[in-house]
Protein backbone atom coordinates (compact mmCIF):
# COMPACT_ATOMS: atom_id res chain seq x y z
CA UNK A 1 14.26 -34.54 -28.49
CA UNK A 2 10.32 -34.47 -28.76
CA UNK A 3 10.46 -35.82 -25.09
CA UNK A 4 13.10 -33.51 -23.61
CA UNK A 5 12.52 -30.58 -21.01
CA UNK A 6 12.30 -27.97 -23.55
CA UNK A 7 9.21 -29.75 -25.38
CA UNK A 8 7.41 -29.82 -22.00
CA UNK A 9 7.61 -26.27 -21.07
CA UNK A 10 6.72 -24.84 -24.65
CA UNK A 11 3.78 -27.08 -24.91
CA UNK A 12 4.22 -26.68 -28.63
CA UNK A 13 4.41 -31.19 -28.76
CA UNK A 14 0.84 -31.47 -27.14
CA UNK A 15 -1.17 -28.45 -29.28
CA UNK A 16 0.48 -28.66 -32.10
CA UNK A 17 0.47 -24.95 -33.16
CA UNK A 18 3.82 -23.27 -33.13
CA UNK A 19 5.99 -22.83 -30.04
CA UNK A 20 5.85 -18.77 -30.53
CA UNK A 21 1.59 -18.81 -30.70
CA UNK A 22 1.85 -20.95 -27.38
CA UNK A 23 4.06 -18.55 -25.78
CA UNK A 24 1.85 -15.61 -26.79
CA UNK A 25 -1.53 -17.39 -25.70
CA UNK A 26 0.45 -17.98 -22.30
CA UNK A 27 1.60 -14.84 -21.65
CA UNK A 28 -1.80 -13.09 -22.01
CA UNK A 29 -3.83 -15.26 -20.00
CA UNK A 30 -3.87 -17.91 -17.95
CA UNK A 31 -7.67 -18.73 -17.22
CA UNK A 32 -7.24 -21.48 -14.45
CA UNK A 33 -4.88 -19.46 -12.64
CA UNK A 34 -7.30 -16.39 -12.81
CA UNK A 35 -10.30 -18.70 -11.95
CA UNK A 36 -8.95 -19.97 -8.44
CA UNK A 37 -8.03 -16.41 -7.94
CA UNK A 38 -11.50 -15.34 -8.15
CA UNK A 39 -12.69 -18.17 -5.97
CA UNK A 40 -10.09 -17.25 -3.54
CA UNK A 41 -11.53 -13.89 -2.88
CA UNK A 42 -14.68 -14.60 -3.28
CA UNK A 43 -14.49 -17.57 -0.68
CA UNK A 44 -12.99 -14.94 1.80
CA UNK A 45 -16.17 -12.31 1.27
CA UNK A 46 -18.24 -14.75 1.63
CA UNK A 47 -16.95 -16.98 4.52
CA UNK A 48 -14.56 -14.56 6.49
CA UNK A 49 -17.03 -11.67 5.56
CA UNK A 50 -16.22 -8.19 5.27
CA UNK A 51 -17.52 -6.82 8.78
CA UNK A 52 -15.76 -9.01 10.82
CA UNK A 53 -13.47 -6.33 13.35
CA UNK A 54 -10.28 -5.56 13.41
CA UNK A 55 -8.04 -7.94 15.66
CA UNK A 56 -5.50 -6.95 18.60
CA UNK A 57 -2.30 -7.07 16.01
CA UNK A 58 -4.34 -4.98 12.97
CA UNK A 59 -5.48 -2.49 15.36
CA UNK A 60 -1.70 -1.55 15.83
CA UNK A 61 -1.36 -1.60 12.32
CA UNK A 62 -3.85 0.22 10.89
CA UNK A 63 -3.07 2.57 13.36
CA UNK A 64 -0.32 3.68 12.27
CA UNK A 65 -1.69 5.09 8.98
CA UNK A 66 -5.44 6.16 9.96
CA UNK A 67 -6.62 9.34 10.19
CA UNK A 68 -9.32 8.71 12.81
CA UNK A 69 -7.28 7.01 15.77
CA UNK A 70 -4.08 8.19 17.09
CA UNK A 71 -1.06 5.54 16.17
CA UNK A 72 -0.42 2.68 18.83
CA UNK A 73 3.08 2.07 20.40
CA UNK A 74 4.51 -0.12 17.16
CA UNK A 75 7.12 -2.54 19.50
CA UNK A 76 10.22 -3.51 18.04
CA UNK A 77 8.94 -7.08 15.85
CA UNK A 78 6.93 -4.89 13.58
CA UNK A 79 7.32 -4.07 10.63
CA UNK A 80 5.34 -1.42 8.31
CA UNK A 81 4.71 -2.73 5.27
CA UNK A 82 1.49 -3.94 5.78
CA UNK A 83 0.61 -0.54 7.39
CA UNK A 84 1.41 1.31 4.33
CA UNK A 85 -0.34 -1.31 2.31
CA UNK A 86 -3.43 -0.47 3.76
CA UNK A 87 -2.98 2.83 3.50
CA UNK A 88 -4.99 3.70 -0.11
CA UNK A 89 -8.35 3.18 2.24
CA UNK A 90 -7.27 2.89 5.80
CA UNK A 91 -5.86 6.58 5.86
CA UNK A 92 -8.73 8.09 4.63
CA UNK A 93 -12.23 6.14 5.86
CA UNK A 94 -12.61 4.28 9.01
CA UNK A 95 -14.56 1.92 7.24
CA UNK A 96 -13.22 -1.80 8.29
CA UNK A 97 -15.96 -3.15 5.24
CA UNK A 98 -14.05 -1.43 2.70
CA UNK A 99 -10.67 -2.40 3.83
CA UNK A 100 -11.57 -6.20 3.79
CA UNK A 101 -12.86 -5.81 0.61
CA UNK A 102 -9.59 -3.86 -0.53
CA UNK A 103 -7.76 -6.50 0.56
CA UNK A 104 -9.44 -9.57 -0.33
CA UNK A 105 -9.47 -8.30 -4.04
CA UNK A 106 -5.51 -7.53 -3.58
CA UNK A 107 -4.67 -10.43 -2.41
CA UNK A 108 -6.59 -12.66 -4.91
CA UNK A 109 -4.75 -10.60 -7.52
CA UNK A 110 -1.13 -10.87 -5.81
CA UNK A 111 -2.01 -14.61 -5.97
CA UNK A 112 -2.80 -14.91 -9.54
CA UNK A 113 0.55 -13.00 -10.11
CA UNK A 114 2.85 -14.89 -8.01
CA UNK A 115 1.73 -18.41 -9.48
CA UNK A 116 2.14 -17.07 -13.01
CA UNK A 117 5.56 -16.67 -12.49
CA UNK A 118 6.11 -20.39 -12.55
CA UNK A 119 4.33 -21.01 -15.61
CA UNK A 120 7.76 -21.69 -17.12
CA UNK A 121 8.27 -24.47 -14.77
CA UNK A 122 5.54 -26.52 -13.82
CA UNK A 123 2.09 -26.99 -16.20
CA UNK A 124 -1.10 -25.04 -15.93
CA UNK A 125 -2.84 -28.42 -14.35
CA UNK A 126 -0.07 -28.08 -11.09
CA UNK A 127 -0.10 -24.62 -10.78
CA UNK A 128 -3.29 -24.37 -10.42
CA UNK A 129 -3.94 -27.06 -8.23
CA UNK A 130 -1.34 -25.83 -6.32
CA UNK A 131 -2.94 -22.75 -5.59
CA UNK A 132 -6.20 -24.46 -4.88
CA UNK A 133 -4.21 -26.15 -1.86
CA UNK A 134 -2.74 -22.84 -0.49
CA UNK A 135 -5.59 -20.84 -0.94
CA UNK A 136 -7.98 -23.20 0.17
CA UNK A 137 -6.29 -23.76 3.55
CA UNK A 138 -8.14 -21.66 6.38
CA UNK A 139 -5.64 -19.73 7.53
CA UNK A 140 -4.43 -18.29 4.08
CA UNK A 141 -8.30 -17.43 3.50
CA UNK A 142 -8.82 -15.91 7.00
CA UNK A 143 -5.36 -13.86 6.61
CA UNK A 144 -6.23 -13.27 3.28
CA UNK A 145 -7.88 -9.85 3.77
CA UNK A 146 -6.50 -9.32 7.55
CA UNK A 147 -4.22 -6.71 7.74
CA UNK A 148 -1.41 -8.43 8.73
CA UNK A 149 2.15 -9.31 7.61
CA UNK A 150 2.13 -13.16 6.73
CA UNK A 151 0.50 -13.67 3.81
CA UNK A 152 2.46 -10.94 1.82
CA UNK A 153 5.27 -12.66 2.86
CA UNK A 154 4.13 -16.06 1.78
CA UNK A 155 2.87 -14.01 -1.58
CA UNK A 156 6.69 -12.84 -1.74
CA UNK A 157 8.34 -15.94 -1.17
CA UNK A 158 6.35 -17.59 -4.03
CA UNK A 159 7.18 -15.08 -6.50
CA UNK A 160 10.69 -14.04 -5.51
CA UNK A 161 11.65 -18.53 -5.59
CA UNK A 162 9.80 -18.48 -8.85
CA UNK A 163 11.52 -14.88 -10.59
CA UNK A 164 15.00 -16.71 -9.13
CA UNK A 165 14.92 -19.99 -11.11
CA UNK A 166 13.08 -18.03 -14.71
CA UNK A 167 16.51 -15.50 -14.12
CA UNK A 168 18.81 -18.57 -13.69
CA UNK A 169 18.11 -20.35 -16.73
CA UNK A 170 17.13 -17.24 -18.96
CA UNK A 171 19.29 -13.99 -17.73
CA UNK A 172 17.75 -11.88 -20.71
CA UNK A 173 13.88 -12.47 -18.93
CA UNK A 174 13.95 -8.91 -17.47
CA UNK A 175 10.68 -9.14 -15.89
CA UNK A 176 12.19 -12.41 -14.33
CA UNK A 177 15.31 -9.92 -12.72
CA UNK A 178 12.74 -7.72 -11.58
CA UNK A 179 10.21 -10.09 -9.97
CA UNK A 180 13.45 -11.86 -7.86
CA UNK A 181 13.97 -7.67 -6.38
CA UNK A 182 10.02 -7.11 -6.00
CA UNK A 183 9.62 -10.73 -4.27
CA UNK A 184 12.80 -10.21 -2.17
CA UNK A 185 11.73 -6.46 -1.40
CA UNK A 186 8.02 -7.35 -0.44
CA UNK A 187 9.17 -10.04 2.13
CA UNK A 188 11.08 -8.12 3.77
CA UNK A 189 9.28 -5.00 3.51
CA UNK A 190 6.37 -7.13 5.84
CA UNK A 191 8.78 -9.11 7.70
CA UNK A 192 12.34 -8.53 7.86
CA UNK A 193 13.81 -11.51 9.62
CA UNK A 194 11.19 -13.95 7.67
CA UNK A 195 12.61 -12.51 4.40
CA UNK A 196 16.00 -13.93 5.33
CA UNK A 197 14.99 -17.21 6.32
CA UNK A 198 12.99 -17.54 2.77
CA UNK A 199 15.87 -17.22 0.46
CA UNK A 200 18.42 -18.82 2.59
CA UNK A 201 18.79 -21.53 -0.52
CA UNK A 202 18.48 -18.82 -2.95
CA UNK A 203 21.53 -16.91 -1.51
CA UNK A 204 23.55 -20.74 -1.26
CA UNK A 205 22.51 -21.44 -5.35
CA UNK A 206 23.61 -17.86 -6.34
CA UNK A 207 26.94 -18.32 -4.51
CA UNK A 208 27.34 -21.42 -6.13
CA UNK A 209 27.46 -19.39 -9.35
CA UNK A 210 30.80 -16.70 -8.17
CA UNK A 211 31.31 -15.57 -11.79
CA UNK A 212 27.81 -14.57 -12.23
CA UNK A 213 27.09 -12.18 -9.29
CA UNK A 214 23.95 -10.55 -10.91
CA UNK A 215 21.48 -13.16 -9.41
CA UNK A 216 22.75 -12.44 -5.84
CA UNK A 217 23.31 -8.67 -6.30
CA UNK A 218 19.68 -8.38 -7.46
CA UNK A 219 18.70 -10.68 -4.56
CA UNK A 220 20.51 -8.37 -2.12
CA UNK A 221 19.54 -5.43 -3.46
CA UNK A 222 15.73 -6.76 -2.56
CA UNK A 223 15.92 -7.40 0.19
CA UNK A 224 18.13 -4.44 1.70
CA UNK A 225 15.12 -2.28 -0.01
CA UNK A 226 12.33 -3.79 1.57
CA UNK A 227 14.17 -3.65 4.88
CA UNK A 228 15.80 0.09 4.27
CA UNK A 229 12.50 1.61 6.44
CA UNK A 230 13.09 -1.15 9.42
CA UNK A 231 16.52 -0.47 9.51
CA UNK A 232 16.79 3.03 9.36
CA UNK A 233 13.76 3.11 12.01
CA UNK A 234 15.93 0.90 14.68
CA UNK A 235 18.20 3.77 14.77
CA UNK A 236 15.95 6.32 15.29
CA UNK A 237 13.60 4.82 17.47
CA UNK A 238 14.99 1.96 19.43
CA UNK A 239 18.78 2.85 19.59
CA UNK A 240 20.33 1.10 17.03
CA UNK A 241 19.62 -2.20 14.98
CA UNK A 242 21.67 -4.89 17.68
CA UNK A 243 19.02 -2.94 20.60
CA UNK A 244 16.01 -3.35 18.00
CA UNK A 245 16.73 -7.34 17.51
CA UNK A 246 17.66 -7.67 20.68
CA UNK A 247 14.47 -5.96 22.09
CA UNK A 248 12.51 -8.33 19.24
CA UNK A 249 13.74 -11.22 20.39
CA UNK A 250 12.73 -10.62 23.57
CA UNK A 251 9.22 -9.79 22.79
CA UNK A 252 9.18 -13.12 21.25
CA UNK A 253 10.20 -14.69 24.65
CA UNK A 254 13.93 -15.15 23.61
CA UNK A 255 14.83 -16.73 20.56
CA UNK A 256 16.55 -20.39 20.46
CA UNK A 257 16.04 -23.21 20.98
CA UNK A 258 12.22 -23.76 21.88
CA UNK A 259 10.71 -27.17 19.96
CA UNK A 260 7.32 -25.61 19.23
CA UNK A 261 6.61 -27.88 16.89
CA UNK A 262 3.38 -29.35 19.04
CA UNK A 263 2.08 -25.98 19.64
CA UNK A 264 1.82 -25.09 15.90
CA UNK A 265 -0.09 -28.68 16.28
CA UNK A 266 -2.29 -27.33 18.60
CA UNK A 267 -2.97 -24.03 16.82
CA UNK A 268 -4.14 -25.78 14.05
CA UNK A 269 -7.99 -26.26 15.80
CA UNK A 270 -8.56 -22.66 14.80
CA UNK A 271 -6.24 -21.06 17.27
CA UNK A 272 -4.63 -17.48 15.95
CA UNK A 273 -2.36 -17.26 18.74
CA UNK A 274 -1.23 -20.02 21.00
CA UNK A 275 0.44 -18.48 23.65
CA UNK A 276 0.58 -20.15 26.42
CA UNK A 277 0.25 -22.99 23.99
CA UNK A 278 -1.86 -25.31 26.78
CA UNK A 279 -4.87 -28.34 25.86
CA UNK A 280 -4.64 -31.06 24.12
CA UNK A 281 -4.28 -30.95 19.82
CA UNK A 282 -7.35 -31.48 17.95
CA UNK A 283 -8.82 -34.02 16.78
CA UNK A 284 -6.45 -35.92 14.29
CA UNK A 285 -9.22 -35.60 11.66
CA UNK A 286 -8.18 -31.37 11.35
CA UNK A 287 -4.45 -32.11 12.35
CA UNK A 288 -4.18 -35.31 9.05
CA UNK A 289 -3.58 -32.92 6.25
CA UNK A 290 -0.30 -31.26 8.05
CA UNK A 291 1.10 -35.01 8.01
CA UNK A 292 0.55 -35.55 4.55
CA UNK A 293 1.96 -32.38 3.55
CA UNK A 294 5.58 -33.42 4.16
CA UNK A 295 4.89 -36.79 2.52
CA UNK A 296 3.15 -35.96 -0.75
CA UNK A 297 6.08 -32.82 -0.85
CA UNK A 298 8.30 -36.00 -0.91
CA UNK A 299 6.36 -37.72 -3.45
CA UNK A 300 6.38 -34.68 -5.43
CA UNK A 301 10.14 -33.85 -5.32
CA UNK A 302 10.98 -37.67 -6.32
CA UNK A 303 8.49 -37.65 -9.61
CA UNK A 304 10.40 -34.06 -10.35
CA UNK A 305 13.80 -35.83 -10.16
CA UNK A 306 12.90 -38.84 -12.00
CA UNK A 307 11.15 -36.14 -14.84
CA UNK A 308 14.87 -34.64 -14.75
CA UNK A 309 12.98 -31.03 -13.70
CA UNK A 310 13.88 -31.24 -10.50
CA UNK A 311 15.07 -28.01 -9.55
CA UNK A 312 11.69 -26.42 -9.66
CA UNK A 313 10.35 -28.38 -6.75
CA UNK A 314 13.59 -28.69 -5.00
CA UNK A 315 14.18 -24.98 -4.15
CA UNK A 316 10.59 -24.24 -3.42
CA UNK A 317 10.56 -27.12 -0.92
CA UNK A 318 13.99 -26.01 0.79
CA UNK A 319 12.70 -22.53 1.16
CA UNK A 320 9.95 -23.67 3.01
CA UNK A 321 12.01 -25.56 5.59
CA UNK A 322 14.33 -22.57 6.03
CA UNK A 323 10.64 -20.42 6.43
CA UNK A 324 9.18 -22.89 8.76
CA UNK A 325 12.73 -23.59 10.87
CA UNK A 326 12.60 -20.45 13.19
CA UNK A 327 8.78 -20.71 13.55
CA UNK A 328 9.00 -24.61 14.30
CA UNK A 329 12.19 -24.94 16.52
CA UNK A 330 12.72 -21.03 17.70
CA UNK A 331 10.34 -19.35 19.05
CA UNK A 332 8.55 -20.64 22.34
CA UNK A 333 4.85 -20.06 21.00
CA UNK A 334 3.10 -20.59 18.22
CA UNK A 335 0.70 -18.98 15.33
CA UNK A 336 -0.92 -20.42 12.36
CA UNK A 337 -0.12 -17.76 10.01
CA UNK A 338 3.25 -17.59 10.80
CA UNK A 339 3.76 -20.82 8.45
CA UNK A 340 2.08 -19.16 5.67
CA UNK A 341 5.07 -18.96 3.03
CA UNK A 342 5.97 -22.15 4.12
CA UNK A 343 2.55 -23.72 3.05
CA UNK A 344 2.62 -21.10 -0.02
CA UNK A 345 5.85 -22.93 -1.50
CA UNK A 346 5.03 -26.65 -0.40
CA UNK A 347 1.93 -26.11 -2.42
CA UNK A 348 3.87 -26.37 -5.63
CA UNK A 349 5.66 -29.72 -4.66
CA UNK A 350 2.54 -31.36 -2.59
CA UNK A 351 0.51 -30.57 -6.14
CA UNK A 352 2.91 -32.38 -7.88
CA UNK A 353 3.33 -35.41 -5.91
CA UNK A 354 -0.87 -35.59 -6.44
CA UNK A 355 -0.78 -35.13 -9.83
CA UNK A 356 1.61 -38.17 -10.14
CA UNK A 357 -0.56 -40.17 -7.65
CA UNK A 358 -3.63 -39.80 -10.26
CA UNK A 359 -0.89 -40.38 -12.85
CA UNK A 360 1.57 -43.14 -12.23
CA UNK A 361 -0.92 -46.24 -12.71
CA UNK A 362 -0.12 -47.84 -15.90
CA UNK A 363 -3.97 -49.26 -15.76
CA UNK A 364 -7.32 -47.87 -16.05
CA UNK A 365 -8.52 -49.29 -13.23
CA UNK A 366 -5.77 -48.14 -11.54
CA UNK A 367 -5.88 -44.29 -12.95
CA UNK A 368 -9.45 -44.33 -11.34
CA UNK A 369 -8.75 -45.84 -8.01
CA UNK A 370 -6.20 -42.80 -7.73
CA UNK A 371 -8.44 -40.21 -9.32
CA UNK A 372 -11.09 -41.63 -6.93
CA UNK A 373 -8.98 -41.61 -3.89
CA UNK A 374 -7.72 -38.17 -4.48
CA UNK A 375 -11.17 -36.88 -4.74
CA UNK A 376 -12.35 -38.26 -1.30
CA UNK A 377 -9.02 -36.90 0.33
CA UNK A 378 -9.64 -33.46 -1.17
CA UNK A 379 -12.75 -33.12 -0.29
CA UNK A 380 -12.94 -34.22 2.85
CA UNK A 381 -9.88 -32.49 3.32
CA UNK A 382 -11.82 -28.94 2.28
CA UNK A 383 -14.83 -29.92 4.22
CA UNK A 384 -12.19 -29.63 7.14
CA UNK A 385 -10.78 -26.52 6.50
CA UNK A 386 -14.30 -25.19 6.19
CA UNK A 387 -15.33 -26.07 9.49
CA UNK A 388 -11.81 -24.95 10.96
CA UNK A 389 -12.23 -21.64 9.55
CA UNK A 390 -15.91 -20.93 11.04
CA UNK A 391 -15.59 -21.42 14.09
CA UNK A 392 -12.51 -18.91 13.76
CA UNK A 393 -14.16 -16.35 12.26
CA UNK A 394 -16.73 -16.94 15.07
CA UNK A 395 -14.51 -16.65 17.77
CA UNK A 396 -12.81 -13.94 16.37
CA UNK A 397 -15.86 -11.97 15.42
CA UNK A 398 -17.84 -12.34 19.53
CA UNK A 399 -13.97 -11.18 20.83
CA UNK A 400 -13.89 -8.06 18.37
CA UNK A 401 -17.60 -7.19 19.34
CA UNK A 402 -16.79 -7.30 22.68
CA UNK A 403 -14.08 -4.67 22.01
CA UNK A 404 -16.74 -2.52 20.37
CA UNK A 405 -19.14 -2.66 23.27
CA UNK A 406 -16.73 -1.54 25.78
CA UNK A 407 -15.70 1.17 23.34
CA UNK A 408 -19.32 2.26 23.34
CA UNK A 409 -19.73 2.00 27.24
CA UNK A 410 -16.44 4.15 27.97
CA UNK A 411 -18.31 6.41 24.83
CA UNK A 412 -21.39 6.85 27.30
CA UNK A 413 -19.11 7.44 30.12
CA UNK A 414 -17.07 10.67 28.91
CA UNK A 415 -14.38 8.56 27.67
CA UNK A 416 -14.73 10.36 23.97
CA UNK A 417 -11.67 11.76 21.83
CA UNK A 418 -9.26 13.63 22.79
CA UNK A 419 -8.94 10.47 25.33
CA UNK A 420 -6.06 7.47 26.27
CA UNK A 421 -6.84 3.96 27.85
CA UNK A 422 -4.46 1.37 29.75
CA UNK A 423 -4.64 -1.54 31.28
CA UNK A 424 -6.35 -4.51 30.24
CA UNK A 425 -6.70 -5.67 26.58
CA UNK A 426 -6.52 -1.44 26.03
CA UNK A 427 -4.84 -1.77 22.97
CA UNK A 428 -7.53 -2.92 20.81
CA UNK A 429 -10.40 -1.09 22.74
CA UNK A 430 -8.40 2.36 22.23
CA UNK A 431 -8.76 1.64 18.83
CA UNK A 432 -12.17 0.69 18.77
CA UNK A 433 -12.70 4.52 21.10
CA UNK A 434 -10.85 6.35 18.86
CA UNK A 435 -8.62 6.59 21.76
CA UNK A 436 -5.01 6.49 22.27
CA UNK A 437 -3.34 3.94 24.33
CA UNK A 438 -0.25 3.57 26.52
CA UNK A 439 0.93 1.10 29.33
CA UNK A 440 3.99 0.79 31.80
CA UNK A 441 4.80 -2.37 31.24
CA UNK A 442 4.67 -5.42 28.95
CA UNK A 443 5.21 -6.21 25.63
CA UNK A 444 3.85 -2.24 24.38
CA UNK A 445 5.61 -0.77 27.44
CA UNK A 446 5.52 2.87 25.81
CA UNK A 447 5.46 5.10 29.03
CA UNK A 448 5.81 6.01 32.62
CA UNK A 449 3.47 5.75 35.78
CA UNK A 450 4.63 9.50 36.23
CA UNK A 451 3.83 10.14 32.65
CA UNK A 452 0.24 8.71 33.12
CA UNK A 453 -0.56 10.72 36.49
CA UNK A 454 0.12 13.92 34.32
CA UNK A 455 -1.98 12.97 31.28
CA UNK A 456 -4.75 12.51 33.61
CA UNK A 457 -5.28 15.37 34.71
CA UNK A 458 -6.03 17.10 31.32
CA UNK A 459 -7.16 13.77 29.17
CA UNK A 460 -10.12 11.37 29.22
CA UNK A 461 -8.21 8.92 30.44
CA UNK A 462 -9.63 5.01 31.69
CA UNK A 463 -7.52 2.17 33.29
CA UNK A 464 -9.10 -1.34 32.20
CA UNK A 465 -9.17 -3.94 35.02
CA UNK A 466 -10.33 -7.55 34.38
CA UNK A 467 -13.14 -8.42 37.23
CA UNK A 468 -11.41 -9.56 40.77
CA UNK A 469 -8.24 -7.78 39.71
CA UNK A 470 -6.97 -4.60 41.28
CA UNK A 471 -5.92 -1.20 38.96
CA UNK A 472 -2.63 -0.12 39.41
CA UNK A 473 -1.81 2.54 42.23
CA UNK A 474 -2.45 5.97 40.89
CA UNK A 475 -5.91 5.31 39.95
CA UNK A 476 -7.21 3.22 43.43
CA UNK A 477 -9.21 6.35 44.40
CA UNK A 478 -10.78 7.29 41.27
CA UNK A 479 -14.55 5.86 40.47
CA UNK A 480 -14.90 2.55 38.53
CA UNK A 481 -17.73 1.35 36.63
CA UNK A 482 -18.43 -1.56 34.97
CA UNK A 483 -17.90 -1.47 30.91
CA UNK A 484 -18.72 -4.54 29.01
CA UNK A 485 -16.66 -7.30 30.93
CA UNK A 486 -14.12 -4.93 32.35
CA UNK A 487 -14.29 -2.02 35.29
CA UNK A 488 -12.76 1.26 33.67
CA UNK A 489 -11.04 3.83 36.05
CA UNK A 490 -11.68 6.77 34.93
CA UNK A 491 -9.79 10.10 36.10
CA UNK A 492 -11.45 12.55 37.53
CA UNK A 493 -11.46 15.14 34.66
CA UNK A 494 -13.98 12.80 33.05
CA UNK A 495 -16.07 13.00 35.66
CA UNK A 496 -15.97 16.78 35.26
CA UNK A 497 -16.34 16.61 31.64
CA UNK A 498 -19.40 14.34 32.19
């Protein structure tokens, strides 16, 4: 019995102090877990830095909740949880510094939190390697403190898979019960649909168990909370829930069957969005460690089964196929971040199957061959990520500040508040104006060409053209001037007000 399962996660066999002291020590603190926490914000300070701008998607977001900038058209995909997560800062100072640092701090925390939940299942050592992997990865550190969706969701995931299997085996752990709703609630809360694809398995287990509904009741009950606002919104906004997926799905080009599975290849140079998804992938050097993920997740689930634990590994790992499924095989484009809770839950798996690499030689020799091996790979595999993740910040941060200096050129212009912008890339510069924004068509389609013709007579109003391109009809005869890389239209009320 010394050997056995229960030995293993009470730790009690290996200190030798008494199974209840362990438990206490455990549930106070867990230092590892706390330490690559830290690092993990830190490492997004200091590397994705605080003052980089708000991107295209986060403009829309923060929108929604700021005081300073009048709300962008929110399309039917979106969801407001992250808007109202940003909310403690983003409704009351403008100040894109503070909000990184807001969320760099939450997130580290929300990461410490989420792994925690498996201490019952998998050692200190794992866990926290495992949450070197994900958080080491450049796009969970460049997402990190973005306001945007996919990390929460991959944040979720973890917790909600982890609160599931504690409730399973121990229905009196009440934190456990409430951790599966929370998990459940935040996922779906950020992203509806990606909340449903997550706990596909968990909804198949707890129907496996009809005489004890409680586990899927609770799981349910999660996820109808988190998605309450979204629902309730479709209704009252976009004409009813079938018109609101419908109307998503065709933002995202249609969903079915679209093998996408090279373009989330080719994002993986640094791209954030790869649509069109066009070039070659990059070199295999960045591209190696998305190969070996599936493989070591393998590895990992086989030493689980052979340890008899294999549960643990086995639901996290089916989770993040169901995540990854729409996002790999769906959709006809392709994002990084969109395989965030996928990468969150293969972490735990991928961990293990190192762990047993370093492990599984019955030699010393052997041992440090492995230990040796898995070194190299690690490191070279963070030098990787490190390079991957500059030059994204770098493109990222020369886009943004070319947003700001158009902003300021429409500023010297007359284009001030109370004013709107369309056209060309006028989402993100409106926000950057303090302007509001609307267009006729496309994905934000929010108004009318007959709408726009009456705002400008009484509005600051500018219609972005790229250079060589023509502005749309009602604004041929007004002046244009050039404004960073773009010509702005501006109605002739700002030429008044100038």
């Amino acid at each position: 019995m010394a050997d056995g399962s229960n030995a293993t996660t009470t730790g009690a066999a290996r200190t030798g102090l008494p199974a209840q002291a362990v438990r206490l020590r455990r549930s106070r603190v867990e230092p590892r877990l706390g330490a690559v926490a830290t690092a993990f914000t830190l490492a997004q300070l200091v590397l994705v830095r605080p003052d980089l701008g708000l991107g295209w998607d986060e403009s829309v977001y923060v929108s929604q909740v700021s005081g300073h900038v009048p709300a962008a058209y929110f399309s039917a995909p979106r969801s407001r949880g992250i808007s109202l997560l940003a909310a403690p800062v983003a409704s009351w100072s403008d100040s894109t510094v503070l909000l990184r640092i807001y969320l760099a701090v939450l997130s580290g925390l929300a990461l410490y939190l989420a792994l925690r939940v498996w201490r019952g299942h998998l050692g200190p050592g794992v866990l926290a390697l495992s949450g070197v992997l994900f958080a080491s990865l450049w796009v969970t550190l460049f997402y990190g403190s973005e306001a945007m969706p996919n990390y929460w969701v991959a944040i979720g995931a973890l917790a909600c898979v982890g609160c599931f299997l504690r409730a399973r085996a121990n229905p009196r752990d009440r934190a456990a019960w409430w951790g599966v709703f929370a998990g459940a609630a935040l996922m779906a809360w950020m992203r509806p649909m990606d909340a449903v694809y997550v706990v596909l398995p968990l909804l198949a287990l707890a129907l496996c168990r009809p005489r004890r509904p409680r586990l899927l009741a609770v799981l349910v009950a999660g996820l109808a909370a988190g998605a309450g606002e979204w629902v309730i919104e479709a209704y009252t906004s976009y004409g009813g829930l079938a018109r609101r997926l419908s109307a998503a799905s065709a933002i995202q080009g249609g969903l079915g069957w679209h093998l996408a599975v090279a373009d989330q290849l080719r994002g993986l140079g640094g791209r954030t969005l790869c649509r069109p998804c066009t070039g070659a992938a990059p070199s295999p050097v960045v591209t190696l460690w998305w190969f070996a993920l599936p493989l070591l997740a393998v590895l990992g689930t086989v030493a689980a089964v052979r340890a008899r634990r294999a549960l643990p590994v086995l639901l996290p790992g089916a989770c993040a196929v169901t995540a990854a499924i729409p996002y790999l095989f769906l959709i006809g484009y392709a994002a990084p971040r969109f395989l965030l809770p996928a990468y969150a839950l293969l972490a735990l798996p991928v961990a293990l199957g190192l762990v047993h690499l370093v492990t599984a030689p019955a030699h010393r020799a052997g041992r440090a061959l492995a230990v040796g091996l898995v070194a190299i790979g690690l490191a070279g595999h963070l030098a990787v990520q490190y390079v991957v993740l500059e030059h994204t910040v770098h493109s990222s941060a020369a886009s943004r500040a070319d947003w700001a200096r158009t902003a300021a050129a429409l500023h010297t212009r007359g284009v001030r508040q109370p004013c709107l912008l369309s056209g060309y890339d006028a989402v993100p510069i409106a926000f950057y104006a303090g302007c509001g924004s609307a267009q006729t068509a496309g994905h934000d389609a929010s108004t009318t060409v007959a709408d726009l013709r009456r705002a400008a007579h009484g509005t600051a109003f500018a219609v972005l053209v790229r250079p060589g391109s023509r502005p749309p009809g009602y604004a041929r005869t007004w002046p244009a001037e050039k404004v960073g890389g773009l010509r702005a239209y501006t109605a002739p009320v700002v030429r008044q007000g100038r």
